[in-house]
C-alpha atoms as a PDB file:
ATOM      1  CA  UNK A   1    -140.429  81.562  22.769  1.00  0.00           C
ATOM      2  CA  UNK A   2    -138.375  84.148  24.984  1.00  0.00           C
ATOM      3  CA  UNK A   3    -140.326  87.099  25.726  1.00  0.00           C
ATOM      4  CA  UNK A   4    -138.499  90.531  25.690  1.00  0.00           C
ATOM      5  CA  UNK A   5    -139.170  93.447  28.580  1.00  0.00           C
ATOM      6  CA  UNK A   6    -140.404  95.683  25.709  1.00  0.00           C
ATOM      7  CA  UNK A   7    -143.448  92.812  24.909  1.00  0.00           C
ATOM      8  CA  UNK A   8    -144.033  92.454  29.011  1.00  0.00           C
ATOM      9  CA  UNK A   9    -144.238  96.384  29.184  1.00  0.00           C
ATOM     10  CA  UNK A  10    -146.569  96.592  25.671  1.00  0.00           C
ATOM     11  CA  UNK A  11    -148.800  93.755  26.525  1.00  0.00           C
ATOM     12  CA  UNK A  12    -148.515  92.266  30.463  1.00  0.00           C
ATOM     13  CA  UNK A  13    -149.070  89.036  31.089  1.00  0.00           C
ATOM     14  CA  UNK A  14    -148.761  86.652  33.951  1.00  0.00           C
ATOM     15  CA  UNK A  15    -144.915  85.625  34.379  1.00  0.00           C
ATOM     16  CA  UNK A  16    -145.849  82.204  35.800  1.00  0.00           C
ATOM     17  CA  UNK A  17    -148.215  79.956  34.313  1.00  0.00           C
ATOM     18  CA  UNK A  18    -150.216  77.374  36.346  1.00  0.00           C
ATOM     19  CA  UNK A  19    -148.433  73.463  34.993  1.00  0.00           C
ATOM     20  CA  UNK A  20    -151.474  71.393  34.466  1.00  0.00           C
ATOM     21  CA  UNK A  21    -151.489  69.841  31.149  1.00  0.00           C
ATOM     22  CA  UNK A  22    -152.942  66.630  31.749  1.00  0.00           C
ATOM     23  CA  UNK A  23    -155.279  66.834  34.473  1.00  0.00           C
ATOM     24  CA  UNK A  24    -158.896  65.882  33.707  1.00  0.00           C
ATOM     25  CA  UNK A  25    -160.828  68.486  34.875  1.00  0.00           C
ATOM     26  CA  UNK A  26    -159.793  72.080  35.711  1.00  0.00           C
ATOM     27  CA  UNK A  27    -161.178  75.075  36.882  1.00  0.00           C
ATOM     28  CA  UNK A  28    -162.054  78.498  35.141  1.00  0.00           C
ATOM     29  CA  UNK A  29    -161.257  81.846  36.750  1.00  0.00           C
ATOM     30  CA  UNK A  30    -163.185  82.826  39.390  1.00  0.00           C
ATOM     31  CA  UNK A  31    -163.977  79.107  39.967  1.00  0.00           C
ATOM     32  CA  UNK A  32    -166.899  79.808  37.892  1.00  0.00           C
ATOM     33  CA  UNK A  33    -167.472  77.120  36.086  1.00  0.00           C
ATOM     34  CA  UNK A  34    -165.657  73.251  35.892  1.00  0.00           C
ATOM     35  CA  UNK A  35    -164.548  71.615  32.672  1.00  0.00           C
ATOM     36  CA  UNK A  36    -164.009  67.745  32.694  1.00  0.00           C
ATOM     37  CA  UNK A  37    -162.345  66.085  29.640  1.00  0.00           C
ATOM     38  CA  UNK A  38    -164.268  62.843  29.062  1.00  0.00           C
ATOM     39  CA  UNK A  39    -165.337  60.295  26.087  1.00  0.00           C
ATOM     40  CA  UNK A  40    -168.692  59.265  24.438  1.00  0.00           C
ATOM     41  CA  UNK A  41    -168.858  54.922  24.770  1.00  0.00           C
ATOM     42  CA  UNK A  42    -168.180  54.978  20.807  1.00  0.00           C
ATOM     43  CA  UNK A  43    -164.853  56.892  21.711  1.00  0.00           C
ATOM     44  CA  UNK A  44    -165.542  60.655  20.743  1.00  0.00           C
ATOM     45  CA  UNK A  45    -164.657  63.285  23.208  1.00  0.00           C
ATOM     46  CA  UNK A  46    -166.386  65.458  24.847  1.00  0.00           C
ATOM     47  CA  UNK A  47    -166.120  68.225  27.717  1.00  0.00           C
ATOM     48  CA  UNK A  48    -168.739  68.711  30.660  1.00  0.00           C
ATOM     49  CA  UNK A  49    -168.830  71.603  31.447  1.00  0.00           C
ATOM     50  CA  UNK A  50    -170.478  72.564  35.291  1.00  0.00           C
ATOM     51  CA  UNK A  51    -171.529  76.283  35.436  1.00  0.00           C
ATOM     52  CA  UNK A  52    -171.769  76.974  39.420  1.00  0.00           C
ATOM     53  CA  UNK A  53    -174.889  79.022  39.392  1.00  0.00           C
ATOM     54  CA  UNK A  54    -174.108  80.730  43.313  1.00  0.00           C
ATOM     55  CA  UNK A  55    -171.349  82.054  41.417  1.00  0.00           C
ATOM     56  CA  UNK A  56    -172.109  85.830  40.476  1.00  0.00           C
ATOM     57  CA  UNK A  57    -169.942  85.295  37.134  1.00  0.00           C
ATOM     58  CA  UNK A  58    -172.396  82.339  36.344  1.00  0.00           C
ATOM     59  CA  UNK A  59    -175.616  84.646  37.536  1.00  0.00           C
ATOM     60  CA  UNK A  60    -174.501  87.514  35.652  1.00  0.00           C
ATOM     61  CA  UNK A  61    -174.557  85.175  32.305  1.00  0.00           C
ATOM     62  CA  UNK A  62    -170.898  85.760  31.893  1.00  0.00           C
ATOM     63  CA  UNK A  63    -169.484  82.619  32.196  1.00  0.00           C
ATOM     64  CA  UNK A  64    -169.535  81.329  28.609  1.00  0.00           C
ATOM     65  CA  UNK A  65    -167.634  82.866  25.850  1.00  0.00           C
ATOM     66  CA  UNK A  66    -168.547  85.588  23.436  1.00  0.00           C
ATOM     67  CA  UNK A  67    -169.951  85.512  20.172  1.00  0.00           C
ATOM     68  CA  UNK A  68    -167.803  83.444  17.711  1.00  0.00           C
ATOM     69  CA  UNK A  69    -167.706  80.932  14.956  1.00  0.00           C
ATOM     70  CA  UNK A  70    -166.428  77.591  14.403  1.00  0.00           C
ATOM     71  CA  UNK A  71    -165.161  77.417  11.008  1.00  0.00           C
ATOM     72  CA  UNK A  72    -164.959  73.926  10.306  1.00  0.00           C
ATOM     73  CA  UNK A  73    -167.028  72.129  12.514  1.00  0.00           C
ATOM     74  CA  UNK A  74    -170.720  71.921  14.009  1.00  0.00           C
ATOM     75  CA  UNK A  75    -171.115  72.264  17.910  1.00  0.00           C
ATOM     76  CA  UNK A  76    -173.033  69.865  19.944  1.00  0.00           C
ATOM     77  CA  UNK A  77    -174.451  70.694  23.396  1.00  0.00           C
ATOM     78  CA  UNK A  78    -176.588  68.510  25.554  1.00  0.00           C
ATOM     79  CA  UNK A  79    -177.961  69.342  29.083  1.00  0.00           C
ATOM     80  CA  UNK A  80    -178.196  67.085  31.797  1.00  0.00           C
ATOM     81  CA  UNK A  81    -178.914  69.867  34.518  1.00  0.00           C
ATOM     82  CA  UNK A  82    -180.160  73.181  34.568  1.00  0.00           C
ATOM     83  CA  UNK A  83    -180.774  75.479  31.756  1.00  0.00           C
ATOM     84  CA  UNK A  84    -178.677  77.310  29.072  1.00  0.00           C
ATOM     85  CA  UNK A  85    -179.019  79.861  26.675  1.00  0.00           C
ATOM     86  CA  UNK A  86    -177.861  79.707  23.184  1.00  0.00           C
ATOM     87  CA  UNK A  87    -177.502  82.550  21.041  1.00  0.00           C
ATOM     88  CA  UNK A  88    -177.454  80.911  17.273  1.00  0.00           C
ATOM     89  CA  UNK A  89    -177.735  83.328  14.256  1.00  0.00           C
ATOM     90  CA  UNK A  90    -179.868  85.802  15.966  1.00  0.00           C
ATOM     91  CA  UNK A  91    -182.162  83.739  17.765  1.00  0.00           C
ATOM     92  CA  UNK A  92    -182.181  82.758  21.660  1.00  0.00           C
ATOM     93  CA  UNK A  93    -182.810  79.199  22.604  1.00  0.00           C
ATOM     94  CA  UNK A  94    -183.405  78.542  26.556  1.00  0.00           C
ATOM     95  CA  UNK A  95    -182.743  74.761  26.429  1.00  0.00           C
ATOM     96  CA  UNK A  96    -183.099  72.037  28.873  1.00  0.00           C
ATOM     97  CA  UNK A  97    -182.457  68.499  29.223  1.00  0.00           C
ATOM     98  CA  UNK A  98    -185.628  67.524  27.731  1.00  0.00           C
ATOM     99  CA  UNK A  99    -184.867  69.436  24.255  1.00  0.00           C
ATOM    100  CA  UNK A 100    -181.736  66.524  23.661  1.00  0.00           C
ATOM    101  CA  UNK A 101    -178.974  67.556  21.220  1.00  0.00           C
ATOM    102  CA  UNK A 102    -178.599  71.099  19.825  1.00  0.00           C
ATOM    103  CA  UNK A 103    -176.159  71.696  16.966  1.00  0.00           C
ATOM    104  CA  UNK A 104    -174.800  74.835  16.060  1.00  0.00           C
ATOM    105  CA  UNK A 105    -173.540  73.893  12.032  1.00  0.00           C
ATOM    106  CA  UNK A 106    -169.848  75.320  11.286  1.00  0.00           C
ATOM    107  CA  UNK A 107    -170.068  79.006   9.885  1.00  0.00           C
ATOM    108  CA  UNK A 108    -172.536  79.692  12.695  1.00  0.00           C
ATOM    109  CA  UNK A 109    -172.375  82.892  14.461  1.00  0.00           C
ATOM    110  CA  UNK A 110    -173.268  81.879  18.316  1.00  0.00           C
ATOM    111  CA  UNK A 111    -172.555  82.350  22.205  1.00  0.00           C
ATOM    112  CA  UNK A 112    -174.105  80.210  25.340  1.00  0.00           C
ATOM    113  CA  UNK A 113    -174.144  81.556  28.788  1.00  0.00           C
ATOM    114  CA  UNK A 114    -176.153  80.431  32.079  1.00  0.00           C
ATOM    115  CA  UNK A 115    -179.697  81.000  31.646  1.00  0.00           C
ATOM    116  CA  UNK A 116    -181.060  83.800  33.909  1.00  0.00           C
ATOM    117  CA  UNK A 117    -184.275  81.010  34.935  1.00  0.00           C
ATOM    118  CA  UNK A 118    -181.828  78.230  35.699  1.00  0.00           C
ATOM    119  CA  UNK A 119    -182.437  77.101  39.605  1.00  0.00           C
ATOM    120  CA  UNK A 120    -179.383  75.035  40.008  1.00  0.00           C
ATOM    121  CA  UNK A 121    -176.438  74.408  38.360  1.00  0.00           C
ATOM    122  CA  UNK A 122    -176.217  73.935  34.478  1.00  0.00           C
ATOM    123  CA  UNK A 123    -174.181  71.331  33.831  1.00  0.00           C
ATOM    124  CA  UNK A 124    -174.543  70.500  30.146  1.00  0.00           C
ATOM    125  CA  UNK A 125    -171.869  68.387  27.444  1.00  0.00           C
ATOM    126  CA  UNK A 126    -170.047  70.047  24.480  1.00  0.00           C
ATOM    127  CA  UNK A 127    -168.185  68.384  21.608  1.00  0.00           C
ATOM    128  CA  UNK A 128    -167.388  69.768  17.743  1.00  0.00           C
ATOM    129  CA  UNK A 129    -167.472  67.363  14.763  1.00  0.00           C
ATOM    130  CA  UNK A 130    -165.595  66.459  12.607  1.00  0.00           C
ATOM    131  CA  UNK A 131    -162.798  65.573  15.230  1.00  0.00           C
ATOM    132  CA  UNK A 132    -159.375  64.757  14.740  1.00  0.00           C
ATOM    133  CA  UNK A 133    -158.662  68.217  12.711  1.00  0.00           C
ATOM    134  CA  UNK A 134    -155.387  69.811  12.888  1.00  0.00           C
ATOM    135  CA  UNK A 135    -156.893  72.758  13.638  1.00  0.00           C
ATOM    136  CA  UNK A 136    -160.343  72.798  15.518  1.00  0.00           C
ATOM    137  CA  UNK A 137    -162.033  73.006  18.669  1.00  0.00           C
ATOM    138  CA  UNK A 138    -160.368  70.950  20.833  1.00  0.00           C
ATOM    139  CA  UNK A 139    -158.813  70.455  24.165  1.00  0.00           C
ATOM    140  CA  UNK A 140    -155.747  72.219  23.555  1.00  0.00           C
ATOM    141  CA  UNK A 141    -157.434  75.339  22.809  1.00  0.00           C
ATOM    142  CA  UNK A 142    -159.934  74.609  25.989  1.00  0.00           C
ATOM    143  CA  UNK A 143    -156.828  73.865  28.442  1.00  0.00           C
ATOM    144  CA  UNK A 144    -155.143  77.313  27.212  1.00  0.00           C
ATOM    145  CA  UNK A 145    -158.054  79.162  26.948  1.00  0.00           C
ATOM    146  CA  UNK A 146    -159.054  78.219  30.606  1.00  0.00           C
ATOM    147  CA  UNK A 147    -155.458  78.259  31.775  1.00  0.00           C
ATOM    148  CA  UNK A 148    -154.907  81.885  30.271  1.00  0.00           C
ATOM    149  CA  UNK A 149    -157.528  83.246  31.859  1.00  0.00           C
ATOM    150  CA  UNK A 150    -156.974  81.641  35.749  1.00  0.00           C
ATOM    151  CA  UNK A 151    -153.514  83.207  35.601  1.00  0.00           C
ATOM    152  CA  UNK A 152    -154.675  85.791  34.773  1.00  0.00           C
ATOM    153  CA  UNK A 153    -156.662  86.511  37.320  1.00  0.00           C
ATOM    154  CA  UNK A 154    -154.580  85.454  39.908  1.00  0.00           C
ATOM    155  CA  UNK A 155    -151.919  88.028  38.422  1.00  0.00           C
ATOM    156  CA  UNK A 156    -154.686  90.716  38.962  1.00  0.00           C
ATOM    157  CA  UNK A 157    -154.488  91.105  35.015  1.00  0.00           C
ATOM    158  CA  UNK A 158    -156.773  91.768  32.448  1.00  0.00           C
ATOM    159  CA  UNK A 159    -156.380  88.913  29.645  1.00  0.00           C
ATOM    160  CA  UNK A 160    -155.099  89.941  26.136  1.00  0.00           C
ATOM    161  CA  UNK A 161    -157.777  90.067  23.769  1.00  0.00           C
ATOM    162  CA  UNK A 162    -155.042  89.605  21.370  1.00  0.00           C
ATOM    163  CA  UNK A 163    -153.958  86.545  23.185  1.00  0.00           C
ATOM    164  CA  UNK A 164    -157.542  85.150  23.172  1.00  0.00           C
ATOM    165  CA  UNK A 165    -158.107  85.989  19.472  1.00  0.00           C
ATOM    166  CA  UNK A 166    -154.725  83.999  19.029  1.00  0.00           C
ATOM    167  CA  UNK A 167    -155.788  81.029  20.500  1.00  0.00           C
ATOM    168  CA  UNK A 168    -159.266  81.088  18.733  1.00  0.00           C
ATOM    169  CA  UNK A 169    -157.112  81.431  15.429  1.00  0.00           C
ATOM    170  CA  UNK A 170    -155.665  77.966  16.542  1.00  0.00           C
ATOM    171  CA  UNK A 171    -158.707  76.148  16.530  1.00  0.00           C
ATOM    172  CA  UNK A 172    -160.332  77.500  13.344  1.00  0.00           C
ATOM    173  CA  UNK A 173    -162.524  79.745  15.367  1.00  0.00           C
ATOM    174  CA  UNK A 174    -163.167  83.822  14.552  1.00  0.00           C
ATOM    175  CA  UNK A 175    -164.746  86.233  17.126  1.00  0.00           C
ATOM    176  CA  UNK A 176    -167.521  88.225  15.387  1.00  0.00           C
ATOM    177  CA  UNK A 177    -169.223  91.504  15.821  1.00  0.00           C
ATOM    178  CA  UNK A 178    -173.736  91.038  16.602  1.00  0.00           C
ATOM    179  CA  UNK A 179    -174.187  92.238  13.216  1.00  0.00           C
ATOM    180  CA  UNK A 180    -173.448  90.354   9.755  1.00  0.00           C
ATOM    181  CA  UNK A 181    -169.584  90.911   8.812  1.00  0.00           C
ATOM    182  CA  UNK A 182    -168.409  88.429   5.780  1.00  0.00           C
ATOM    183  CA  UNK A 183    -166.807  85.303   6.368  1.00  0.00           C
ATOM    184  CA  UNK A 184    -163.841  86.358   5.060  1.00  0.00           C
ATOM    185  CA  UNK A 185    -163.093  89.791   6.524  1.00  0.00           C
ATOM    186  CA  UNK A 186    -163.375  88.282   9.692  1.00  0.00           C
ATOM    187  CA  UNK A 187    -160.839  85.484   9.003  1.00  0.00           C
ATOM    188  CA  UNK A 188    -158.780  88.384   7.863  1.00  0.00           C
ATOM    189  CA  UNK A 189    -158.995  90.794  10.317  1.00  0.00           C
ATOM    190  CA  UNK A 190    -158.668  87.797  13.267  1.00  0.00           C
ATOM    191  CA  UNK A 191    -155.828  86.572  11.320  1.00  0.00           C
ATOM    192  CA  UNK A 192    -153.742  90.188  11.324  1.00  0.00           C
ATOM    193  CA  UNK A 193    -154.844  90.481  15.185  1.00  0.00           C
ATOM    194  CA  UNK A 194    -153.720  86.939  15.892  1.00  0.00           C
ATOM    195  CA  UNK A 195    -150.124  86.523  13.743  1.00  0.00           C
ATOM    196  CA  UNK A 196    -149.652  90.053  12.706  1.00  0.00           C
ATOM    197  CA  UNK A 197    -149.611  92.047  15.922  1.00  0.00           C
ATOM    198  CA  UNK A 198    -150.232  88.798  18.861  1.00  0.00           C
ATOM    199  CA  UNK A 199    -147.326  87.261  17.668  1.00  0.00           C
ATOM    200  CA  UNK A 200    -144.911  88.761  15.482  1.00  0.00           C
ATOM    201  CA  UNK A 201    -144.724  91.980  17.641  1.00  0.00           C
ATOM    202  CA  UNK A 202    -146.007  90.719  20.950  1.00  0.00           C
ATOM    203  CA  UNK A 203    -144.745  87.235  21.404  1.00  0.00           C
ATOM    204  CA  UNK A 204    -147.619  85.351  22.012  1.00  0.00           C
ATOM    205  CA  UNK A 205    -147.956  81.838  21.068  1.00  0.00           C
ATOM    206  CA  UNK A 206    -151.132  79.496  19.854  1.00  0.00           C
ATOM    207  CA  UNK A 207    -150.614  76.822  22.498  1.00  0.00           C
ATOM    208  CA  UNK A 208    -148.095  76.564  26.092  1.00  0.00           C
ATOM    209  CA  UNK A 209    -146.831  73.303  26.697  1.00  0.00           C
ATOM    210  CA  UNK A 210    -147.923  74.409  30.801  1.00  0.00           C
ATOM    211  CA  UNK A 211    -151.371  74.360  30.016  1.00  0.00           C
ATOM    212  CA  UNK A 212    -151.372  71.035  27.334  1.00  0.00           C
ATOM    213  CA  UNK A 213    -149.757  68.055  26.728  1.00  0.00           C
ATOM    214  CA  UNK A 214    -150.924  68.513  23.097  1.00  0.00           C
ATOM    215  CA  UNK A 215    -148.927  71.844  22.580  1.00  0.00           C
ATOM    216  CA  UNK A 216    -146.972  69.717  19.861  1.00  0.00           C
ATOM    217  CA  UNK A 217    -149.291  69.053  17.710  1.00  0.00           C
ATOM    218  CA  UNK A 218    -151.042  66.711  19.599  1.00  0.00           C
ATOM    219  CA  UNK A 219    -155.494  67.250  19.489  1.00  0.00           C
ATOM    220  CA  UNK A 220    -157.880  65.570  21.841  1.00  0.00           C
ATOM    221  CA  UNK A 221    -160.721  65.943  19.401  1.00  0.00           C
END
């Protein structure tokens, strides 16, 4: 999709994205934090994800996303290194790697982040099931996501919220306020943000063909 001036000079945003739609692992912005594409032995996918804890991003708990929910699938995190905190519904988990498998169900409102008491680096696995959705939490939305937000940055340019909330929208994922807001007034209010004003007036798309390989419908999960 062609961008217009009057869309740069409403919303800016970084006039050369970073090609990388394929590598296995890439890099978040401010080289906080490394996320490797990989698969389970039974064939499921998964991403580790290595939050660099002498990174001040990482240390000032700011290097995982904020609050949201996954509409149609449950979240799965493991840690093999360090320790993370999980926000689910209200209540803080510090988790290690001796607590195993944590699920966040779909529908759940929840954030993770760096725990403040980790000593090294957390470096922890994350996969959503079911898989194979058309829309869901998946590598596409991972590879933009991360993409988005390097260029970003490099562009010396704050990120789009409206861009973000767009991508979200792709995967079947909502951001949400700390406080209890219906299911459905968040799908609707996302959804206006998202198709309404991120890409009927701005331009903005749900997926760049720079960032993934699976811009065309394609899903790793």
């Amino acid at each position: 999709m062609m961008v217009s001036g009057w869309q740069l000079w409403l919303s800016p945003r970084p006039l050369r994205r970073t090609v990388f739609p394929s590598e296995r692992h890439i890099l978040s912005a401010h080289n906080a934090a490394l996320f490797e594409f990989l698969e389970h032995d039974d064939g499921r996918t998964f991403i580790r994800e290595t939050h660099y804890v002498d990174n001040k991003v990482v240390r000032d708990g700011l290097s995982g996303p904020p609050l949201h929910i996954h509409l149609l699938q449950s979240e799965y995190f493991e840690v093999e290194k360090g320790v993370i905190g999980i926000h689910r519904n209200g209540q803080d988990l510090v988790v290690t790697k001796d607590d195993g498998i944590v699920k966040v169900p779909a529908g759940t409102r929840h954030r993770f982040w760096a725990h403040a008491s980790s000593q090294e680096d957390l470096v922890f696995k994350v996969w959503a099931e079911p898989q194979g959705l058309d829309h869901g939490f998946d590598e596409k939305f991972v590879r933009n996501l991360v993409g988005y937000q390097r260029d970003c940055q490099e562009a010396n340019l704050e990120p789009s919220v409206l861009q973000l909330i767009l991508f979200a929208c792709g995967s079947a994922t909502v951001a949400t306020p700390p406080f209890w807001v219906p299911i459905w007034i968040l799908k609707l209010v996302n959804y206006v943000l998202a198709y309404g004003i991120g890409v009927a007036l701005l331009g903005y798309e749900e997926s760049y063909p720079e960032y993934s390989m699976y811009t065309l419908g394609q899903h790793f999960y």
